[in-house]
C-alpha atoms as a PDB file:
ATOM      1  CA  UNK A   1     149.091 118.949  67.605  1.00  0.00           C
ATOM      2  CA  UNK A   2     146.046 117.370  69.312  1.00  0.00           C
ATOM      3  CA  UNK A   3     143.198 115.550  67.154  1.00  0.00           C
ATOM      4  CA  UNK A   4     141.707 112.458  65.765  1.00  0.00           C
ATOM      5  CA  UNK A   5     142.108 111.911  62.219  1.00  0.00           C
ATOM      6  CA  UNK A   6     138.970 109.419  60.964  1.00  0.00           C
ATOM      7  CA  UNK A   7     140.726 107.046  58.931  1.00  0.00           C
ATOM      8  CA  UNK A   8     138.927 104.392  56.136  1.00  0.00           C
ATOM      9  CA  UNK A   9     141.273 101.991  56.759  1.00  0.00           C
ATOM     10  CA  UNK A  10     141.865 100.350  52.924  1.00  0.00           C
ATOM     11  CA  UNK A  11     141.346  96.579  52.747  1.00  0.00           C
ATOM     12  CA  UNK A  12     144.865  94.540  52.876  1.00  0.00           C
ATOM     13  CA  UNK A  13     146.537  97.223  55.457  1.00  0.00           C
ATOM     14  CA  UNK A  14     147.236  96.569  58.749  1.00  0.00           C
ATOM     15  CA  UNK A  15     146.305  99.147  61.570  1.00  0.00           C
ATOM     16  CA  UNK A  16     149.714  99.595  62.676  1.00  0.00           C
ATOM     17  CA  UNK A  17     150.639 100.151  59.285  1.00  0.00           C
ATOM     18  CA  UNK A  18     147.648 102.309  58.622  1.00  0.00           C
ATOM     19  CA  UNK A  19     148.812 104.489  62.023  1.00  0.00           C
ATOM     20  CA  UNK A  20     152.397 104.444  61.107  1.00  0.00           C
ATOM     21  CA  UNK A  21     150.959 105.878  57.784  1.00  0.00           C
ATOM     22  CA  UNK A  22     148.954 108.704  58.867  1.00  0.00           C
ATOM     23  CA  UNK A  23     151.309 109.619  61.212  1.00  0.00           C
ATOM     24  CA  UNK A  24     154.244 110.194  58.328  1.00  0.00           C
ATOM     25  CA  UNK A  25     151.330 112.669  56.625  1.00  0.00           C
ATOM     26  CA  UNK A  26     151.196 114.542  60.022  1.00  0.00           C
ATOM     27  CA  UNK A  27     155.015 114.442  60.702  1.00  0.00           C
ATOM     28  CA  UNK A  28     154.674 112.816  64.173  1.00  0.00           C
ATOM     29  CA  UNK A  29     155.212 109.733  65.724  1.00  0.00           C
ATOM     30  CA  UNK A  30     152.522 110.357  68.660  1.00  0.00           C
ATOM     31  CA  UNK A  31     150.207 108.325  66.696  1.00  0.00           C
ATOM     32  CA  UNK A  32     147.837 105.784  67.780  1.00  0.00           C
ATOM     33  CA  UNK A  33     144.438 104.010  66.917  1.00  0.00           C
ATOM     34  CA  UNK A  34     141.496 103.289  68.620  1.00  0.00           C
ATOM     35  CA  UNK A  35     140.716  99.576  67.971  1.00  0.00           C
ATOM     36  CA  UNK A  36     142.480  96.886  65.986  1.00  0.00           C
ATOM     37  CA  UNK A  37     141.003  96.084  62.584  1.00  0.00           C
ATOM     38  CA  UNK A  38     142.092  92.879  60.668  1.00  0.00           C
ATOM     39  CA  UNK A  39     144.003  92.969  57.778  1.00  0.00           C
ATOM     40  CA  UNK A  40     141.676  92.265  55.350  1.00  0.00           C
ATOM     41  CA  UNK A  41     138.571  94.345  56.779  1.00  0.00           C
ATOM     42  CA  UNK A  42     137.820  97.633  55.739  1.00  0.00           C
ATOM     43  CA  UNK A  43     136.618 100.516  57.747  1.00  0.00           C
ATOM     44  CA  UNK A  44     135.633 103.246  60.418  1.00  0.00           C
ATOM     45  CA  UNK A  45     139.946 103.788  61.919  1.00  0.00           C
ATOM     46  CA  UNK A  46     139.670 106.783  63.977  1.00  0.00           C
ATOM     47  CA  UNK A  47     143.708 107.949  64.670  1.00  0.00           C
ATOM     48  CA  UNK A  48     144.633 109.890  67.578  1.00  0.00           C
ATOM     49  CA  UNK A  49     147.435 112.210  67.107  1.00  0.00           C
ATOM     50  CA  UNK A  50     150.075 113.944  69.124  1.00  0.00           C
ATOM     51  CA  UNK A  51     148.555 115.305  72.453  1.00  0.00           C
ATOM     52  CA  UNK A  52     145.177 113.516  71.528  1.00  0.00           C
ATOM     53  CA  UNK A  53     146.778 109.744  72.037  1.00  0.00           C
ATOM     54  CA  UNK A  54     146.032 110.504  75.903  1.00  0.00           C
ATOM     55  CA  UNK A  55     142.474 109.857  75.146  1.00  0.00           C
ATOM     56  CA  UNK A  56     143.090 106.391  73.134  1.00  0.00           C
ATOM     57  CA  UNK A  57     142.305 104.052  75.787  1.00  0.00           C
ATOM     58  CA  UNK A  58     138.994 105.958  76.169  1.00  0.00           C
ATOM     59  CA  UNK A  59     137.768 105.564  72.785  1.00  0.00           C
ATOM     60  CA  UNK A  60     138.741 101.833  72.046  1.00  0.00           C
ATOM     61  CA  UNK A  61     136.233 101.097  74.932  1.00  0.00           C
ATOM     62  CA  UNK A  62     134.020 102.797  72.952  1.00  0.00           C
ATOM     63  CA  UNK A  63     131.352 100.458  71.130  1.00  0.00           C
ATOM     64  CA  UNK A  64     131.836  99.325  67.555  1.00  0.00           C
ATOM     65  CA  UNK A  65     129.565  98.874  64.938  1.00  0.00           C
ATOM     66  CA  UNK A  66     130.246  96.362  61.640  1.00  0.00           C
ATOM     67  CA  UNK A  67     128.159  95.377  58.416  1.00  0.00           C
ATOM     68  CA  UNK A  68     129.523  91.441  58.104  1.00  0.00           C
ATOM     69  CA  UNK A  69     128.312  88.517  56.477  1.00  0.00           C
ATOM     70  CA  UNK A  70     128.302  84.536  57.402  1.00  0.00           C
ATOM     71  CA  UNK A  71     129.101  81.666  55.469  1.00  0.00           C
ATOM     72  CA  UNK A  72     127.336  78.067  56.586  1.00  0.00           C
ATOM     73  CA  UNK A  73     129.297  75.292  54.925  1.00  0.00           C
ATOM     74  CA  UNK A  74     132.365  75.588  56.306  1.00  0.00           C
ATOM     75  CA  UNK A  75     134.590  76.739  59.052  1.00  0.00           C
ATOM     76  CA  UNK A  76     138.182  77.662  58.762  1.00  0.00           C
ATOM     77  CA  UNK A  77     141.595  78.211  60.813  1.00  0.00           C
ATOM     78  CA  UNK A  78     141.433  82.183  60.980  1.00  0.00           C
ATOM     79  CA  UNK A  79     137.321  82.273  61.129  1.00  0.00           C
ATOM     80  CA  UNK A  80     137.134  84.338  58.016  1.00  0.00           C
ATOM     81  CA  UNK A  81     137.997  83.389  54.448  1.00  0.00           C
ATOM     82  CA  UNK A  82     141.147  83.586  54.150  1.00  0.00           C
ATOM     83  CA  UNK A  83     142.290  80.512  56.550  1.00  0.00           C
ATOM     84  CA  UNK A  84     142.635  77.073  55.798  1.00  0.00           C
ATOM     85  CA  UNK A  85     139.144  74.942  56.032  1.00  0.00           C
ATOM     86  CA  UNK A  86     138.849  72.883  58.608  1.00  0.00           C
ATOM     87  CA  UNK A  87     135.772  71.355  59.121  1.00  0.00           C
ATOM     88  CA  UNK A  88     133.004  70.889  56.203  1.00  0.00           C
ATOM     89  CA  UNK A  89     129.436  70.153  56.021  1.00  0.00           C
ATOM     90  CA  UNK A  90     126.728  70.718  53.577  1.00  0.00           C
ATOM     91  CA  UNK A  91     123.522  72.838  53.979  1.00  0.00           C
ATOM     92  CA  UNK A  92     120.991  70.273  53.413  1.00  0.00           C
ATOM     93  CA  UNK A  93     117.911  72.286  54.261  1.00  0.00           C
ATOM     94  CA  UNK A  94     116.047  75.584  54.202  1.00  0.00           C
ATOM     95  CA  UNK A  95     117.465  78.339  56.225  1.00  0.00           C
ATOM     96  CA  UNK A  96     114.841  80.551  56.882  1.00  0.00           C
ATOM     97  CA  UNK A  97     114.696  84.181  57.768  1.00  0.00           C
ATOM     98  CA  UNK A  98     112.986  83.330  61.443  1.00  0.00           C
ATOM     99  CA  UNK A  99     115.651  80.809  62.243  1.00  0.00           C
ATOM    100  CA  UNK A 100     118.553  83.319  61.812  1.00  0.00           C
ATOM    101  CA  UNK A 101     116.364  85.794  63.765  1.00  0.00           C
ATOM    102  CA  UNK A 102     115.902  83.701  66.552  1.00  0.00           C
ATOM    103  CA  UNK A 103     119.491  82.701  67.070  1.00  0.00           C
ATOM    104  CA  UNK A 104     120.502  86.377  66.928  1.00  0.00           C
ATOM    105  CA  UNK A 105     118.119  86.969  69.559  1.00  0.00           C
ATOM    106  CA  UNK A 106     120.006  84.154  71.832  1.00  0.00           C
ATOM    107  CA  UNK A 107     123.657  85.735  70.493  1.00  0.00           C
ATOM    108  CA  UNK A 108     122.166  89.567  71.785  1.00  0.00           C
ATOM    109  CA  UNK A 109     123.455  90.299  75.131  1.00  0.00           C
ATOM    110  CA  UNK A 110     126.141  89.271  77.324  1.00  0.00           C
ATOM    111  CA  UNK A 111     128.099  87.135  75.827  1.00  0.00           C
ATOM    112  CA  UNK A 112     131.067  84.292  76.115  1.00  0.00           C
ATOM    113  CA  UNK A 113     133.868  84.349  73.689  1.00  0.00           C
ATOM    114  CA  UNK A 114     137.259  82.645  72.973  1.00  0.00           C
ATOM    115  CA  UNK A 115     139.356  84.546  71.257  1.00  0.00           C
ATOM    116  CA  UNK A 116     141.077  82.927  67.935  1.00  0.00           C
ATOM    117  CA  UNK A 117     144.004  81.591  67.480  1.00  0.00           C
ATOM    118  CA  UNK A 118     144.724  83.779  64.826  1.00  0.00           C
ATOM    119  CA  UNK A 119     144.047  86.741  67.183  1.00  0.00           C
ATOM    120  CA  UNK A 120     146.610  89.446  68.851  1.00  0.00           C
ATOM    121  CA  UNK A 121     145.851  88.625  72.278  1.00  0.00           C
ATOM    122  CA  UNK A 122     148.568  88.019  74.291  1.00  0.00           C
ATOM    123  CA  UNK A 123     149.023  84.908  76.003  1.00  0.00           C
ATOM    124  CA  UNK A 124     152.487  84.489  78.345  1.00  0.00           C
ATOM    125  CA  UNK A 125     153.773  87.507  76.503  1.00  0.00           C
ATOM    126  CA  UNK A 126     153.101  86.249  73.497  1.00  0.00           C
ATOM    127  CA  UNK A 127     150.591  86.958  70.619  1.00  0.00           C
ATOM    128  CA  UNK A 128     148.327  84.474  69.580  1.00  0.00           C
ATOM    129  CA  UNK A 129     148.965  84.454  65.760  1.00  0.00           C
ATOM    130  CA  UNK A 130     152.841  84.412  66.563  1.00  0.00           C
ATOM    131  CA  UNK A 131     151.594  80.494  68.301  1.00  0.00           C
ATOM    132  CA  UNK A 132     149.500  79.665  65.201  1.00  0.00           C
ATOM    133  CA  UNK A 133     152.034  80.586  62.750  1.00  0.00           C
ATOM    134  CA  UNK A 134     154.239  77.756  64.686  1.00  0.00           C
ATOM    135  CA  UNK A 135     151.651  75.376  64.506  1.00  0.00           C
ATOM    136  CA  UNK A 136     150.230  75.489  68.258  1.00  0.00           C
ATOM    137  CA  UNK A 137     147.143  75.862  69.981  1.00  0.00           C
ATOM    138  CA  UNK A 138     147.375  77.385  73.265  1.00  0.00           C
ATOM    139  CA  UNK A 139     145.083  77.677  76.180  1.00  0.00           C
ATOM    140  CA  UNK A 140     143.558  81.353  75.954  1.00  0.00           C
ATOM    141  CA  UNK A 141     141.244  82.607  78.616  1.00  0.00           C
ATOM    142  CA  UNK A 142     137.230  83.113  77.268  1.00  0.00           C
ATOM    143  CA  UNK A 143     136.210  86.668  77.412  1.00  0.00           C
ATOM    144  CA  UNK A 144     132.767  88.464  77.990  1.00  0.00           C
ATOM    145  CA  UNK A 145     131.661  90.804  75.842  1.00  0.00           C
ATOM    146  CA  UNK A 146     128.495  92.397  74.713  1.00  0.00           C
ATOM    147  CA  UNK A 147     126.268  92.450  71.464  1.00  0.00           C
ATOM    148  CA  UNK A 148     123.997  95.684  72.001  1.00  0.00           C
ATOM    149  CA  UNK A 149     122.034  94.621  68.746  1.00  0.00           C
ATOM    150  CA  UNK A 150     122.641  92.689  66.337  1.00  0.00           C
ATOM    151  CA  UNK A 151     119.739  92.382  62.944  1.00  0.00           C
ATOM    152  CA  UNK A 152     119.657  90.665  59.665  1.00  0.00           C
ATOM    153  CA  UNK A 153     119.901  92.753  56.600  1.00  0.00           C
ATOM    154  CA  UNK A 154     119.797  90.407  53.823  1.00  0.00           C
ATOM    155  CA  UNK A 155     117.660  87.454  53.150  1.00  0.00           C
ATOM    156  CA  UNK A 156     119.705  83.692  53.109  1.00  0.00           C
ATOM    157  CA  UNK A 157     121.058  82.960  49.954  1.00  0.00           C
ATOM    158  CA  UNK A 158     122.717  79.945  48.392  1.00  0.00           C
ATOM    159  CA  UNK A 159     125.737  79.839  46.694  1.00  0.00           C
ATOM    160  CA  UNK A 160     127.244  78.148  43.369  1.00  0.00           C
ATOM    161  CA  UNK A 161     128.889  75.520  45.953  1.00  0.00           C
ATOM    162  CA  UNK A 162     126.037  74.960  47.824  1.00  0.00           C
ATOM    163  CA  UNK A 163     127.214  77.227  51.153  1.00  0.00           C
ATOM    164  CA  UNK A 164     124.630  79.861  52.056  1.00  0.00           C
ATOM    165  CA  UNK A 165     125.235  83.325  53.289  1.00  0.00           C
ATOM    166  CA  UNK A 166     123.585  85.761  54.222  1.00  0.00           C
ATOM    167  CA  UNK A 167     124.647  89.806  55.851  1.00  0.00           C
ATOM    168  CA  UNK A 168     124.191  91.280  59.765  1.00  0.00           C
ATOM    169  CA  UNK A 169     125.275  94.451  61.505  1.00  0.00           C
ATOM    170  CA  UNK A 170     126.408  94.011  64.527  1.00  0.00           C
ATOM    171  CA  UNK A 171     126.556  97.000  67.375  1.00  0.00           C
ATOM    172  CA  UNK A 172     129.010  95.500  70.300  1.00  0.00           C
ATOM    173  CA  UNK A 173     131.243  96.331  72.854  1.00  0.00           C
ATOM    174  CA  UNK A 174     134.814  96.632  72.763  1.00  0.00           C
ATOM    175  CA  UNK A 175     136.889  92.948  72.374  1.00  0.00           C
ATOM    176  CA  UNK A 176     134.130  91.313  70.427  1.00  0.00           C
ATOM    177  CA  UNK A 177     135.219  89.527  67.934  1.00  0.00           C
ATOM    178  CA  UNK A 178     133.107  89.371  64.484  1.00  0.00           C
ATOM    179  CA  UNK A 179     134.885  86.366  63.127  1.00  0.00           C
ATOM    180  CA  UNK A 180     134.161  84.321  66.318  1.00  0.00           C
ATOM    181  CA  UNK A 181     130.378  85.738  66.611  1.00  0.00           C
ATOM    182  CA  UNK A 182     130.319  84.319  62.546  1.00  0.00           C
ATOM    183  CA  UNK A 183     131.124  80.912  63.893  1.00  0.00           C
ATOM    184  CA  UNK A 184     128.569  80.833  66.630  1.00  0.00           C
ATOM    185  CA  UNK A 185     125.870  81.953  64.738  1.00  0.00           C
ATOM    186  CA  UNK A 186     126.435  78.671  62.550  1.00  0.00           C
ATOM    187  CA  UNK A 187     127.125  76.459  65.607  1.00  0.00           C
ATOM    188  CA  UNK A 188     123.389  77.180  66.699  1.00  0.00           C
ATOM    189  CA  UNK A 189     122.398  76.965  63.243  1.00  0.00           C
ATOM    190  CA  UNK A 190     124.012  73.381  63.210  1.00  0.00           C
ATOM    191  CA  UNK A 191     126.393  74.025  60.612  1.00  0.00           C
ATOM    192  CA  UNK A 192     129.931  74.848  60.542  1.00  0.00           C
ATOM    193  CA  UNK A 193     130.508  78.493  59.235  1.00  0.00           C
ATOM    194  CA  UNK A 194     133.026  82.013  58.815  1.00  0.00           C
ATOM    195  CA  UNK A 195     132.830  85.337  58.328  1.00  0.00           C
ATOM    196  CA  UNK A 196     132.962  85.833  54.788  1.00  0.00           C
ATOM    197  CA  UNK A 197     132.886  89.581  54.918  1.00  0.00           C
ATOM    198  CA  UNK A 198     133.211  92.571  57.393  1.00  0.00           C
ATOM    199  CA  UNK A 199     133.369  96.441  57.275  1.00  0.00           C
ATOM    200  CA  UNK A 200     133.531  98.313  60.086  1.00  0.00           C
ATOM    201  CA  UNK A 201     130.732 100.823  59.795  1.00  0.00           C
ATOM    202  CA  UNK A 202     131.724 102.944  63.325  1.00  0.00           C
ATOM    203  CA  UNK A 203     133.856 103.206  66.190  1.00  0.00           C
ATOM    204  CA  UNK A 204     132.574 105.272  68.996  1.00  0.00           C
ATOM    205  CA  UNK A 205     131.147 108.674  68.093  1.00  0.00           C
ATOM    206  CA  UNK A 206     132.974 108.257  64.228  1.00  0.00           C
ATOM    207  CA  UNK A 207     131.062 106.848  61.674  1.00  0.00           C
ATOM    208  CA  UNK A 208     131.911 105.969  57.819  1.00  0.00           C
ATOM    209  CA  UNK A 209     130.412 109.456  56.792  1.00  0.00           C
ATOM    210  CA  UNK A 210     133.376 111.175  58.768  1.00  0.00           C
ATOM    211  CA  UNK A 211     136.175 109.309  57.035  1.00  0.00           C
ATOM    212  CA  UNK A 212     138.677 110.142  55.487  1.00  0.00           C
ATOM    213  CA  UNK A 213     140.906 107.576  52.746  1.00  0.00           C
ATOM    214  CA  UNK A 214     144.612 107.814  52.731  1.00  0.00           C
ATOM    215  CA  UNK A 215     144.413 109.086  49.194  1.00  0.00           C
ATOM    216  CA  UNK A 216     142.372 111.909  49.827  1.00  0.00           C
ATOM    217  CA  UNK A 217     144.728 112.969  52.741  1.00  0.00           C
ATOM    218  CA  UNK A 218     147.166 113.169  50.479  1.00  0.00           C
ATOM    219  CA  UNK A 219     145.017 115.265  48.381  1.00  0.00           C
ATOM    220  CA  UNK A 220     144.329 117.410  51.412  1.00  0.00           C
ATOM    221  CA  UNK A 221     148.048 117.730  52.268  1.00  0.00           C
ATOM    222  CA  UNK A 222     149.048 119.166  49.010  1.00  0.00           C
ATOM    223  CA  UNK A 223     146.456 121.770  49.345  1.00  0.00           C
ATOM    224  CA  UNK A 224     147.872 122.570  53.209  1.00  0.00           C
ATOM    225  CA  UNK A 225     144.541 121.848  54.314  1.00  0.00           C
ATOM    226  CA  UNK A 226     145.521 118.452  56.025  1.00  0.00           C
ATOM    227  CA  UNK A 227     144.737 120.073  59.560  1.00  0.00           C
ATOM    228  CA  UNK A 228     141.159 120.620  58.637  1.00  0.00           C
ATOM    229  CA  UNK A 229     140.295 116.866  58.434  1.00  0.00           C
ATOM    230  CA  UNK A 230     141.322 116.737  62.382  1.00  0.00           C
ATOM    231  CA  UNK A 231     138.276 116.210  64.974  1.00  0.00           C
ATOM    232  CA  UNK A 232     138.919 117.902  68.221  1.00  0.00           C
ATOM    233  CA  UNK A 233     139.157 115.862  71.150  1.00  0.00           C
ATOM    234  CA  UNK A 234     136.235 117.655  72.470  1.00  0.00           C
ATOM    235  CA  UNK A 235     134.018 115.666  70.092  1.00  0.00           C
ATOM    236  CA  UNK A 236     135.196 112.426  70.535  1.00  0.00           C
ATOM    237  CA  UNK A 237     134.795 112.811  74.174  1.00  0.00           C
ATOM    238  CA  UNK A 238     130.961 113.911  73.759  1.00  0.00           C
ATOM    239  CA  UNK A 239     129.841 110.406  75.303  1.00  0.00           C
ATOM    240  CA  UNK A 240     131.277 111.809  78.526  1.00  0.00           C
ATOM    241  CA  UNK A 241     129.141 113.414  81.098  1.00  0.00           C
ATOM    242  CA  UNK A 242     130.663 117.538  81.359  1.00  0.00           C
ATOM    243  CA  UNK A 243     131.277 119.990  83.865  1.00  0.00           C
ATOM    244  CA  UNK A 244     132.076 123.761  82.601  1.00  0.00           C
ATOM    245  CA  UNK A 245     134.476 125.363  85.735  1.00  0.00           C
ATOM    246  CA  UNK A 246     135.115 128.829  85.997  1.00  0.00           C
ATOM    247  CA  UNK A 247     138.070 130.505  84.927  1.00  0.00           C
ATOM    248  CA  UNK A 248     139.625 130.686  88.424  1.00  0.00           C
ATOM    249  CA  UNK A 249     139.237 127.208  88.841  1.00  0.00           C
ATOM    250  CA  UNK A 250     140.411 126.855  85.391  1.00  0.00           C
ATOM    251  CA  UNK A 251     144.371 126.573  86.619  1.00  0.00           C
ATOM    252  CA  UNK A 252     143.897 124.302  89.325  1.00  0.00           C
ATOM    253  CA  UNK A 253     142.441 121.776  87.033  1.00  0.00           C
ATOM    254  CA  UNK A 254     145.159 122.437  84.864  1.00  0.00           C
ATOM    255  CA  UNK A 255     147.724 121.407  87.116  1.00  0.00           C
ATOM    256  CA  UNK A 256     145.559 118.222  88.511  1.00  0.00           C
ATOM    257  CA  UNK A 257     144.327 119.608  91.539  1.00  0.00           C
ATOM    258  CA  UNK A 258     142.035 117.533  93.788  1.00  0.00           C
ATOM    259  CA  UNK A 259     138.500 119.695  94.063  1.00  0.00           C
ATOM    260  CA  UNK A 260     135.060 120.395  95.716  1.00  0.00           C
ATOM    261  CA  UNK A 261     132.665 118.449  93.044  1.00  0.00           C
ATOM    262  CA  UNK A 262     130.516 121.459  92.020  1.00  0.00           C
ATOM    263  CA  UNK A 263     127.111 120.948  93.496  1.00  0.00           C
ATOM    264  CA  UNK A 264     124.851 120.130  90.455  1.00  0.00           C
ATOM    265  CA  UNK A 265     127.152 117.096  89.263  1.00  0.00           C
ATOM    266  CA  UNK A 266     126.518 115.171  93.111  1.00  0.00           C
ATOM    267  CA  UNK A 267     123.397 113.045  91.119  1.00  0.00           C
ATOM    268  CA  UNK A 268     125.632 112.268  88.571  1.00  0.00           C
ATOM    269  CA  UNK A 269     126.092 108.225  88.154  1.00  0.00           C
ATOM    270  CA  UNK A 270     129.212 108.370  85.736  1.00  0.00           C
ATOM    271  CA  UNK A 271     132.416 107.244  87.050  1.00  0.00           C
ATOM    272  CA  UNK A 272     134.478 109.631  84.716  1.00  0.00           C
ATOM    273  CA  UNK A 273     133.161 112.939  83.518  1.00  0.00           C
ATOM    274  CA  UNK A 274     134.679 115.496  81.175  1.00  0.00           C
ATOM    275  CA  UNK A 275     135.855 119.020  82.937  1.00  0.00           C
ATOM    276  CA  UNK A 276     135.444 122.085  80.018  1.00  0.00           C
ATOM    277  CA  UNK A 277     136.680 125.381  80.633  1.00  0.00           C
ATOM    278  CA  UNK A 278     134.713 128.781  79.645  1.00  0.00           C
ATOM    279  CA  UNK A 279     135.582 128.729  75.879  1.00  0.00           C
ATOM    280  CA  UNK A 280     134.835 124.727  75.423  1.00  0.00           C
ATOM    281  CA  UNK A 281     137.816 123.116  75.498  1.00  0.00           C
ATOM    282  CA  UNK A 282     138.444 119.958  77.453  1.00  0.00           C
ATOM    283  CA  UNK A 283     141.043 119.932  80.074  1.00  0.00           C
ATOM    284  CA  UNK A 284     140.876 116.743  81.784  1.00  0.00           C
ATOM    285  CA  UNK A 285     139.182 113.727  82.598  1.00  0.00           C
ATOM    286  CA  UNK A 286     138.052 113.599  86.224  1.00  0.00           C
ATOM    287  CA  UNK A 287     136.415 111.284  88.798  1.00  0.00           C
ATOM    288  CA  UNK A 288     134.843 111.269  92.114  1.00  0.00           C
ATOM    289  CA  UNK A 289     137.635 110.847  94.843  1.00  0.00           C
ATOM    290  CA  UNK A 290     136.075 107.739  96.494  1.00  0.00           C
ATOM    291  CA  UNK A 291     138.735 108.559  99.455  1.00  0.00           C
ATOM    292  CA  UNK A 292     137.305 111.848  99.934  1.00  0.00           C
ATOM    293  CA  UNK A 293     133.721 112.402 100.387  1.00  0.00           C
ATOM    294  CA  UNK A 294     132.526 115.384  97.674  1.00  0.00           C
ATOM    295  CA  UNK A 295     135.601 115.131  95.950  1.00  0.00           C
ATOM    296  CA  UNK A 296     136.987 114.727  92.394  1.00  0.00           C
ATOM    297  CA  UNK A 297     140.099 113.876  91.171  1.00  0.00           C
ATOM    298  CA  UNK A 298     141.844 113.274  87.935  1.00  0.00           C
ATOM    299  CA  UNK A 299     141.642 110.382  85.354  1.00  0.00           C
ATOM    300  CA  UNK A 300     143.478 111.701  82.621  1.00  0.00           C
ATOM    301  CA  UNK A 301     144.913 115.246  82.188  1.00  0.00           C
ATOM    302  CA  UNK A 302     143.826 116.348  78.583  1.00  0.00           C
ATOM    303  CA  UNK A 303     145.764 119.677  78.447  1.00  0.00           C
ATOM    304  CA  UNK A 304     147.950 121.227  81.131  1.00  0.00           C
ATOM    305  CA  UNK A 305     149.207 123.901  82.576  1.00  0.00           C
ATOM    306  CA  UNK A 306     152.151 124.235  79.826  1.00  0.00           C
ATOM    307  CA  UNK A 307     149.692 123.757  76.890  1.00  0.00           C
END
């Protein structure tokens, strides 16, 4: 089995559950996603499966997109809705369309983040959450990440309580974290704020259009037509630069040989490019050999010589 099943992860579902689920439908255990979502977000979960979970590390790097939505008024524990408030303040003015704009213009770009406490990063071999759950802030090393763009889609409205909110997408790099860009957003609006909302609206190449719900997998399995809702690798590699060997050269790449870069690729600026045989199948991953001058070596070995 090699593929990536494009799971809409259900609201109230961890990924690892989500995985451990889709895995069960495929009868393996070589399962594994592409990106951490939260519990309580919905969205684009694409799931690599059996041979395919080579390419995993490749794909979370991958940019995300996400429809969210911020809440001035208050701020809370886990930066979303669910945690405990911590800090209040009321919205005693107008917050205007061009304000929001302006500070989202600021927020585009490289940016500095902390991760939260309520987080699964890692600090002295231990997750963060596992720390809050105890009652404990840690020290956790800030992060930079990147918002590619990041727009308004719904005009600032007020709530019954007197909070305003108001909905962005945000297109960023991998490690960003939505909740923490939610509080930001109100700290240069001067208020204290949380994500109210999030969906994840794509992950890489997958979008919401290609997904798939656990239901209708389930639908698809009783029909024996589960297999058909698999993307091939070959697509979710498409942001990769590609190089189409012969079929004598096919075998060597195969079993990871170190080769002559062919002579059209020497312009090429990638670091890692995608090596396709005759029929347009991906076989590896592959790099130049920055030991050896007009070299290229391999990154990852997609299929091999026993496939």
């Amino acid at each position: 089995m090699m593929g990536v099943f494009p799971l809409w992860k259900p609201k109230g579902m961890t990924s690892f559950s989500a995985v451990k689920e889709v895995g069960k439908r495929f009868n393996t255990k070589k399962a594994g996603h592409t990106g951490t979502l939260d519990p309580d977000v919905e969205g684009v979960l694409p799931v690599c499966l059996g041979k395919a979970t080579k390419i995993v590390e490749y794909l979370t790097a991958d940019h995300k997109t996400y429809k969210g939505e911020v809440t001035l008024g208050f701020s809370t524990t886990t930066e979303d809705a669910g945690g405990e408030v911590v800090d209040k303040s009321h919205v005693d003015r107008t917050i205007t369309e061009n304000e929001i704009n302006s500070v989202f213009k600021q927020l585009t770009g490289a940016l500095e983040q902390t991760p939260p406490m309520y987080s699964a990063v890692k600090v002295k071999g231990k997750k963060l959450y596992e720390y809050a759950r105890e009652g404990k802030t840690v020290d956790r090393p800030s992060r930079q990440v990147t918002i590619y763009d990041l727009d308004l889609l719904s005009a600032p409205r007020v709530n019954n309580n007197g909070t305003v909110s108001f909905q962005f997408r945000a297109k960023c790099s991998k490690g960003t974290y939505i909740r923490t860009l939610s509080v930001q957003i109100g700290e240069k609006l001067g208020y204290p704020s949380h994500m109210s909302h999030l969906v994840r609206e794509a992950s890489g190449p997958f979008v919401g259009e290609d997904c798939v719900t656990l239901d209708e997998l389930d639908h698809a399995s009783a029909e024996g037509r589960a297999n058909d809702l698999l993307i091939p690798v070959e697509r979710a590699l498409e942001r990769f630069s590609s190089i189409t060997i012969s079929g004598e050269i096919e075998n060597k790449v195969l079993q990871g040989a170190i080769l002559p870069v062919p002579e059209q690729t020497f312009s090429m600026d990638e670091s890692i490019f995608a090596i396709y045989n005759q029929e347009g199948r991906v076989l590896a991953l592959y790099k130049k050999d920055e030991k050896r001058n007009g070299m290229m070596k391999p990154e990852k070995m997609i299929r091999t010589i026993h496939d």
